[in-house]
C-alpha atoms as a PDB file:
ATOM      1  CA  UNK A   1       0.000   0.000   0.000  1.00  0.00           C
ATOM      2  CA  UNK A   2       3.116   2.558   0.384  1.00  0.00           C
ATOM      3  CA  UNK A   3       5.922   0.806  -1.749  1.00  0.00           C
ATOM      4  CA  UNK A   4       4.290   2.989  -4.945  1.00  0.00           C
ATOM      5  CA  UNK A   5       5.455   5.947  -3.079  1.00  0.00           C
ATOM      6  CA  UNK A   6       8.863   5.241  -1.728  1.00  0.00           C
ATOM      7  CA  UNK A   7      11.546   5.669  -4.504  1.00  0.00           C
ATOM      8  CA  UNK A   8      13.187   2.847  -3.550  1.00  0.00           C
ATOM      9  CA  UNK A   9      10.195   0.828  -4.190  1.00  0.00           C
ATOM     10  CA  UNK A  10      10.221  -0.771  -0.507  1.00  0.00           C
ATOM     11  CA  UNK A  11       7.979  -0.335   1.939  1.00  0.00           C
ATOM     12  CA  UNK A  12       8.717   2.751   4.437  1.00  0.00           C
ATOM     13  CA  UNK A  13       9.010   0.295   7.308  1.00  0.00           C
ATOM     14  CA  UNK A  14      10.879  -2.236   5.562  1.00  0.00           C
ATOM     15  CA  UNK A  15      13.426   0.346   4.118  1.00  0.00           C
ATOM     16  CA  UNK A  16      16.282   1.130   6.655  1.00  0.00           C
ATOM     17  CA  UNK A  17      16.920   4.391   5.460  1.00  0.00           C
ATOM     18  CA  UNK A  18      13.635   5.380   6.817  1.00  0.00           C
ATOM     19  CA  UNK A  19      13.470   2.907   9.729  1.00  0.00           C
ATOM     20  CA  UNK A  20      16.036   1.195  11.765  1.00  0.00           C
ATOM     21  CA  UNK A  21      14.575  -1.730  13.342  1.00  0.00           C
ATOM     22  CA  UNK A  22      16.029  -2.102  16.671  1.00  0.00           C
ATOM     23  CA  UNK A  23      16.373  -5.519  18.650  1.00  0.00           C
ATOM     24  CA  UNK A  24      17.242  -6.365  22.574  1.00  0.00           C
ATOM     25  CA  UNK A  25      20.023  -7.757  22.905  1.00  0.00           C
ATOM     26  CA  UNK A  26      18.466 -11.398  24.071  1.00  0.00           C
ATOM     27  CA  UNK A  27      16.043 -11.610  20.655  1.00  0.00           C
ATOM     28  CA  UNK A  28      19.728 -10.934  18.366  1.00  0.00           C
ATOM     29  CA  UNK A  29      21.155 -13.436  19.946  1.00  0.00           C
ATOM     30  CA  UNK A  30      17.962 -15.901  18.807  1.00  0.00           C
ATOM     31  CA  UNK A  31      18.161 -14.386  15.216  1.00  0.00           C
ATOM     32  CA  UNK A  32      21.507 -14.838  15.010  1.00  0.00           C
ATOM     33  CA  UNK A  33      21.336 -18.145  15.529  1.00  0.00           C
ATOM     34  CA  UNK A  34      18.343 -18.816  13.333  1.00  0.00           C
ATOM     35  CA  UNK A  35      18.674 -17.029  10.635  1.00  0.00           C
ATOM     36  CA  UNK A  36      21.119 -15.012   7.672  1.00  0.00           C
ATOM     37  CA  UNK A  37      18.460 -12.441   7.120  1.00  0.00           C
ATOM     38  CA  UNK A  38      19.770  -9.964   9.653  1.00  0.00           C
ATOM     39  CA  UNK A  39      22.872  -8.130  10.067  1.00  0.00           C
ATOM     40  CA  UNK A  40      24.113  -5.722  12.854  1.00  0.00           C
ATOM     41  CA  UNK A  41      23.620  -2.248  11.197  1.00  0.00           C
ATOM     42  CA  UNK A  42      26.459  -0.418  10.644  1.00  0.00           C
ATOM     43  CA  UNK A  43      25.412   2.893   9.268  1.00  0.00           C
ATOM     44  CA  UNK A  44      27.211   3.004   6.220  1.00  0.00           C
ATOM     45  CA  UNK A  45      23.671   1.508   4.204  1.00  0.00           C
ATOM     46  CA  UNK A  46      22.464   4.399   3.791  1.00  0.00           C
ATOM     47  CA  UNK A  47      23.479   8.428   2.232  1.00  0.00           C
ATOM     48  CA  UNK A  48      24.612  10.057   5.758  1.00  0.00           C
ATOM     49  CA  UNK A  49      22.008  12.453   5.006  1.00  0.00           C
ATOM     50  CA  UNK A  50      19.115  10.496   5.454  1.00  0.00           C
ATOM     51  CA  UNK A  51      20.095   8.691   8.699  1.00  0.00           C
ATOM     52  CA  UNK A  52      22.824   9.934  11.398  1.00  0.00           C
ATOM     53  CA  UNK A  53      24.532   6.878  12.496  1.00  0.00           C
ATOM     54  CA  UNK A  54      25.978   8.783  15.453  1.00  0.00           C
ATOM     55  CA  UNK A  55      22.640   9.789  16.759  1.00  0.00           C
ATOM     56  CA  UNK A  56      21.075   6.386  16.696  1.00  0.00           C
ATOM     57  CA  UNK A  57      23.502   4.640  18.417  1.00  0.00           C
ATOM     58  CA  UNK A  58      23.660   7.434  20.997  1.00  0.00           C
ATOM     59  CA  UNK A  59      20.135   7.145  21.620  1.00  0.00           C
ATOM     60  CA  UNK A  60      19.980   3.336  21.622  1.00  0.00           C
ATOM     61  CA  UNK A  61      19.626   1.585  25.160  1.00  0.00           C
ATOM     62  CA  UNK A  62      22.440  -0.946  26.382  1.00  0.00           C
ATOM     63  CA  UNK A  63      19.682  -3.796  26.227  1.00  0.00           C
ATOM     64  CA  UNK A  64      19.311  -3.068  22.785  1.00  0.00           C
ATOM     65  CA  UNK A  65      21.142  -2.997  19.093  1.00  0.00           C
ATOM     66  CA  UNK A  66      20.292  -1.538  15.429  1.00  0.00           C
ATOM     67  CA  UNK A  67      20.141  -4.364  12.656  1.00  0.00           C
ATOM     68  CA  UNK A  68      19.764  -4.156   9.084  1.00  0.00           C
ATOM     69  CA  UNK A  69      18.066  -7.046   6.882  1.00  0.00           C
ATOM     70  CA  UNK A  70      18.254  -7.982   3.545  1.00  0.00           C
ATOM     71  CA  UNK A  71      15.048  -6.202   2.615  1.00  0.00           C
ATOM     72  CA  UNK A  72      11.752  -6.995   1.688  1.00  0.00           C
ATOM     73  CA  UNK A  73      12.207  -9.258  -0.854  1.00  0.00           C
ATOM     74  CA  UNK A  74      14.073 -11.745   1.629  1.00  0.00           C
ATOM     75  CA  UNK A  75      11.753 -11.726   4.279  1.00  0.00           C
ATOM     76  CA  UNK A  76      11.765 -14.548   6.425  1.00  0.00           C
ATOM     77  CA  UNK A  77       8.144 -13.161   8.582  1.00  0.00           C
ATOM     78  CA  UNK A  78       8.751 -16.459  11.216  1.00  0.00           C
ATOM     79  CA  UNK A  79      12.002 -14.442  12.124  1.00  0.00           C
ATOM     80  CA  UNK A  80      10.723 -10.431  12.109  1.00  0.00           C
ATOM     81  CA  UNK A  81      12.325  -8.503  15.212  1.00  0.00           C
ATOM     82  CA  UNK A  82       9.982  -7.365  17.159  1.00  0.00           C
ATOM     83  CA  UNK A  83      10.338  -3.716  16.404  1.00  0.00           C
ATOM     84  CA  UNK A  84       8.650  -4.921  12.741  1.00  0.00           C
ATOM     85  CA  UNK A  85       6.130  -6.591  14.335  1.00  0.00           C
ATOM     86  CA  UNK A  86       4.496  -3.917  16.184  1.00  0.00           C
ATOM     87  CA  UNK A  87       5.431  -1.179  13.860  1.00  0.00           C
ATOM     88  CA  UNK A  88       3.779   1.421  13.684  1.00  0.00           C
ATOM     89  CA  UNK A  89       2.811   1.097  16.993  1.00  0.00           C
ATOM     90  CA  UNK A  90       3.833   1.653  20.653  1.00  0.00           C
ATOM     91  CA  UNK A  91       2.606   1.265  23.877  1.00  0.00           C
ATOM     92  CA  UNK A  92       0.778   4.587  25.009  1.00  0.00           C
ATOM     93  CA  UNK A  93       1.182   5.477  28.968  1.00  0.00           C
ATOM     94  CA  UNK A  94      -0.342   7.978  30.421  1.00  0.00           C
ATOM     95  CA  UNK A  95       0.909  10.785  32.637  1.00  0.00           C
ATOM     96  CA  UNK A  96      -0.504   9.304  35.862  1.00  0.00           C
ATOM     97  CA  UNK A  97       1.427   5.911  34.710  1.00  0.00           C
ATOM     98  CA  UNK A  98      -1.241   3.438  33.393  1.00  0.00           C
ATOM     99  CA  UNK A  99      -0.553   1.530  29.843  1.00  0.00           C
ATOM    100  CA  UNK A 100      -4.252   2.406  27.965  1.00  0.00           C
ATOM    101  CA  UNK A 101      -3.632   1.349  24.281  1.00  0.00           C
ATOM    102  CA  UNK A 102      -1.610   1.498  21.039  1.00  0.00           C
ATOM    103  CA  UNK A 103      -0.769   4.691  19.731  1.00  0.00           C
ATOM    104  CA  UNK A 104       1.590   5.289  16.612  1.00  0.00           C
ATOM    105  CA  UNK A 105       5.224   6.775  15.951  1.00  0.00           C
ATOM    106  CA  UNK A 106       3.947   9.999  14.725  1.00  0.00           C
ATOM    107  CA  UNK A 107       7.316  10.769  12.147  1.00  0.00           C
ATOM    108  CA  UNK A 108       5.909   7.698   9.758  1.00  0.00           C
ATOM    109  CA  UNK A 109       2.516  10.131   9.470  1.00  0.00           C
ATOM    110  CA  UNK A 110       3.417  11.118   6.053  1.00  0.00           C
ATOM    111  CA  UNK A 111       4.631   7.508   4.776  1.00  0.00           C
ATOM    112  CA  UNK A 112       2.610   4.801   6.666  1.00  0.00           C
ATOM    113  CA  UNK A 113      -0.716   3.916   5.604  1.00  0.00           C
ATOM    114  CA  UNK A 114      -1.879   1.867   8.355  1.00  0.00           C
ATOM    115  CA  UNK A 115      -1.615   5.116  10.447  1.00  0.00           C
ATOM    116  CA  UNK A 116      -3.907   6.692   7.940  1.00  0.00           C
ATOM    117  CA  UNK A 117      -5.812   3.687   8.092  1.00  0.00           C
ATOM    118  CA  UNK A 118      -6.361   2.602  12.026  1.00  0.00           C
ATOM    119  CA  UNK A 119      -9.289   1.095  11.319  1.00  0.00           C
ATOM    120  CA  UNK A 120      -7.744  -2.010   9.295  1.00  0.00           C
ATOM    121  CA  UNK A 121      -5.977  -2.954  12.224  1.00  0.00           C
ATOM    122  CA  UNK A 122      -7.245  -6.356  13.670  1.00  0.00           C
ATOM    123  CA  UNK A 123      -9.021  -7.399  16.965  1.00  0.00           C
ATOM    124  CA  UNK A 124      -6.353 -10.151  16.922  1.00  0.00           C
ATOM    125  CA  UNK A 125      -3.304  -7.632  16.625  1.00  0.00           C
ATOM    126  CA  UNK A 126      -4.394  -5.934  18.724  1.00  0.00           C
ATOM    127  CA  UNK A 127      -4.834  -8.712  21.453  1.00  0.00           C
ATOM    128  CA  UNK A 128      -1.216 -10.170  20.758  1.00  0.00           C
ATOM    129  CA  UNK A 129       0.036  -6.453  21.058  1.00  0.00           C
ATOM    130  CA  UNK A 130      -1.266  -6.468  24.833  1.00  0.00           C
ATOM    131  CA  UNK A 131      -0.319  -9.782  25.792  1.00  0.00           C
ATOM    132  CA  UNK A 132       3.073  -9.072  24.411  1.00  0.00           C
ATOM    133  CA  UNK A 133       3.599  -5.372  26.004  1.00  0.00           C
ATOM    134  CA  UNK A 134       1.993  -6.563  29.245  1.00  0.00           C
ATOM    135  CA  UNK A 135       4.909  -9.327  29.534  1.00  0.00           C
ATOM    136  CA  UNK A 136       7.543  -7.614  28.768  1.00  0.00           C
ATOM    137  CA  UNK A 137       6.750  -4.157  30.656  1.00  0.00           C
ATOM    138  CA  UNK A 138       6.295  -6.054  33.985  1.00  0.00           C
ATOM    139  CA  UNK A 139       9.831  -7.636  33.602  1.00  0.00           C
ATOM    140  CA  UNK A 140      11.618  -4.830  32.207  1.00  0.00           C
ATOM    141  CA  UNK A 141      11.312  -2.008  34.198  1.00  0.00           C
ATOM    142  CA  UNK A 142      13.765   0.052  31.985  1.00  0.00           C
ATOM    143  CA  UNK A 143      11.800  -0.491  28.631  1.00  0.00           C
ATOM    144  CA  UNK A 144       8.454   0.782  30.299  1.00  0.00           C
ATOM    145  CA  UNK A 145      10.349   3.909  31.272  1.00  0.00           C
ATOM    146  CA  UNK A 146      11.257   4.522  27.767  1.00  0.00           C
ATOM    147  CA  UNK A 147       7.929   4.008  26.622  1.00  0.00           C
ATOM    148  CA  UNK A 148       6.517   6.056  29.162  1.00  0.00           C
ATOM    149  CA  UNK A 149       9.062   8.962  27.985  1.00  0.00           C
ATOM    150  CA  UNK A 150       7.993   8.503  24.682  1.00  0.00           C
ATOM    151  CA  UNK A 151       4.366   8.706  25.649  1.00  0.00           C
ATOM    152  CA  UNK A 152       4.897  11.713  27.251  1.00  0.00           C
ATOM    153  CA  UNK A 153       7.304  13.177  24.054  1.00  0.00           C
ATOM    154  CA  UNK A 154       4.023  12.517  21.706  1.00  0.00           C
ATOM    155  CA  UNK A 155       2.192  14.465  24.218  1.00  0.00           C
ATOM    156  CA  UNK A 156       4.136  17.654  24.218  1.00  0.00           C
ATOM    157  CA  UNK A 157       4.420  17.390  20.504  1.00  0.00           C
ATOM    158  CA  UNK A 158       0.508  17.127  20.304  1.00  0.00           C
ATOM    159  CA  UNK A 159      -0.283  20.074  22.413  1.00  0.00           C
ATOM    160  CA  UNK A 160       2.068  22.212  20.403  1.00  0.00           C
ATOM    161  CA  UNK A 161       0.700  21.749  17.197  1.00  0.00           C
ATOM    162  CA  UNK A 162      -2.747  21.552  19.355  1.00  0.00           C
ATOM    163  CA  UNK A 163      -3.829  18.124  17.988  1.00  0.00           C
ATOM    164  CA  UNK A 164      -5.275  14.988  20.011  1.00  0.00           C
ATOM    165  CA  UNK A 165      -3.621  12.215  20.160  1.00  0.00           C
ATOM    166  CA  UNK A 166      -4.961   8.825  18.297  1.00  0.00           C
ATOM    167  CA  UNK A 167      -5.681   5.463  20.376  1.00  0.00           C
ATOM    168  CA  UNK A 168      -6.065   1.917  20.456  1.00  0.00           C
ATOM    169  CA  UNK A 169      -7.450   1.120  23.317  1.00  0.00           C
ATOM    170  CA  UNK A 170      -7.276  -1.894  24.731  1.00  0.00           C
ATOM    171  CA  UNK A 171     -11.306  -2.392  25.456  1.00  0.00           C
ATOM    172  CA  UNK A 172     -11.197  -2.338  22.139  1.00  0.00           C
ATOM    173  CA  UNK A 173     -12.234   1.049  21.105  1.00  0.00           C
ATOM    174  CA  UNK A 174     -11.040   3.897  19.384  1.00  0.00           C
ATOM    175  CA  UNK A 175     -10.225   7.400  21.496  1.00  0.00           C
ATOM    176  CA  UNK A 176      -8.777  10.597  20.476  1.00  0.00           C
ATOM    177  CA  UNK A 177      -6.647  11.874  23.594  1.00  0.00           C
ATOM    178  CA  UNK A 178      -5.985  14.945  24.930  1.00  0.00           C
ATOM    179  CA  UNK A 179      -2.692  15.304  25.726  1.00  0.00           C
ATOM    180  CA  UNK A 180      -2.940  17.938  28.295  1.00  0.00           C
ATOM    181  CA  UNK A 181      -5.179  15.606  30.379  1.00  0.00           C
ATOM    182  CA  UNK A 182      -5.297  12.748  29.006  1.00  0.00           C
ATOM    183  CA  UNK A 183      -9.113  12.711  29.041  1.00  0.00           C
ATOM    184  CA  UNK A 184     -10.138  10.394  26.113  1.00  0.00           C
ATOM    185  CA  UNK A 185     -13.056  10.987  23.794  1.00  0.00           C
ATOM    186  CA  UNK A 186     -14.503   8.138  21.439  1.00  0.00           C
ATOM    187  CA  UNK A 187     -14.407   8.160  18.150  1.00  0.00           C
ATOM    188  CA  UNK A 188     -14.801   6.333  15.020  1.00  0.00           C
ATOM    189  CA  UNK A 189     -11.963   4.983  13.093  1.00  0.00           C
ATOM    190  CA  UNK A 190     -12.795   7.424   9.906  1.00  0.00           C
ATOM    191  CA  UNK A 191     -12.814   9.954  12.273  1.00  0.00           C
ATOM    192  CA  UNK A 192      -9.096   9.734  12.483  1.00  0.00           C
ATOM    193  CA  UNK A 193      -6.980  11.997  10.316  1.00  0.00           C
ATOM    194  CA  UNK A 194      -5.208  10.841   7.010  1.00  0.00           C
ATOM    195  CA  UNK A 195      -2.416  11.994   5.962  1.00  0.00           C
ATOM    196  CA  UNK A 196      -0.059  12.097   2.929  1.00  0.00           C
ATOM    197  CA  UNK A 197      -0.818  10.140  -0.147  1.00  0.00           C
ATOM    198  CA  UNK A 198      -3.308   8.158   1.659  1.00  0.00           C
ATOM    199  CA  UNK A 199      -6.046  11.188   2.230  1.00  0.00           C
ATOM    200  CA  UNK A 200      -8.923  10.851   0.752  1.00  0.00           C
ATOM    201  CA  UNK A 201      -9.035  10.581  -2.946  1.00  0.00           C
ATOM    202  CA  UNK A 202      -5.288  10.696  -3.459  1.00  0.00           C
ATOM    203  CA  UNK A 203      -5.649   6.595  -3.009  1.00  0.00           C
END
């Protein structure tokens, strides 16, 4: 549904020089020894200009690493990192600390078009995107603080540009957030913005 619109005729999220999938440390070591399809990234894949190695790997947690695959056309889907299972989506916490729903990494806005298209994503995803996140947050106390960072990141950015923030809840419905308060209002999903070349009647 985006490939047509990349120019390297890859999906955004399966194109490293728009994504860098990112893997702990523990799931590597089970891809490395399963599999030829990954490699650790090393920043050189890519023009400098689209991706700044040095800033990645600053901003990467010990517990985790940057890979690089050998694109879509290789895909092994039994052995996806977990980082292309979920994308676009991330656990949303709120500011009083509770894990609500699914919201999206708002940069792929312009590229994705399941974010323009929430409504295509499945009870079933959903569920194992719970189950997951509800795992591993309880064990790792370090990966629900990053999520809870980036929860509250997407709410600063929100209220700047004085937009509500999309979610997946977990009872199953679909909210638009405010992220001043967090007070949720529900919503259809073709209530949701599109964005890009996926607004309506651009296809």
């Amino acid at each position: 549904m985006c490939r047509l619109h990349n120019p390297s005729g890859k999906p955004f999220c399966c194109d490293i020089c728009h994504a860098v999938p990112a893997a702990y440390l523990r799931e590597w070591d089970y891809l490395m020894a399963h599999t030829h399809l990954w490699h650790a990234w090393r920043g050189d894949e890519c023009d400098s200009k689209t991706r700044d190695s040095q800033q990645l790997s600053t901003d990467m947690p010990d517990y985790m690493c940057l890979l690089a695959c050998l694109g879509p056309d290789h895909c092994q889907r039994d052995f996806r990192c977990m980082s292309c299972r979920q994308f676009p989506f991330f656990p949303y916490i709120t500011a009083d600390d509770r894990f609500i729903g699914m919201t999206y990494y708002w940069d792929f806005e312009p590229y994705c078009w399941v974010v323009s298209n929430l409504g295509t994503v499945t009870d079933r995803f959903r569920r194992e995107f719970f189950t997951t996140y509800d795992a591993l947050l309880n064990e790792w106390e370090e990966e629900y603080d990053s999520y809870y960072y980036l929860s509250e990141d997407m709410r600063t950015t929100f209220a700047q540009k004085r937009r509500r923030i999309p979610i997946l809840h977990r009872n199953g419905g679909y909210y638009l957030l405010s992220p001043k308060s967090d007070r949720l209002s529900r919503v259809e999903p073709h209530q949701f913005r599109q964005f890009g070349f996926y607004k309506a009647g651009k296809g």
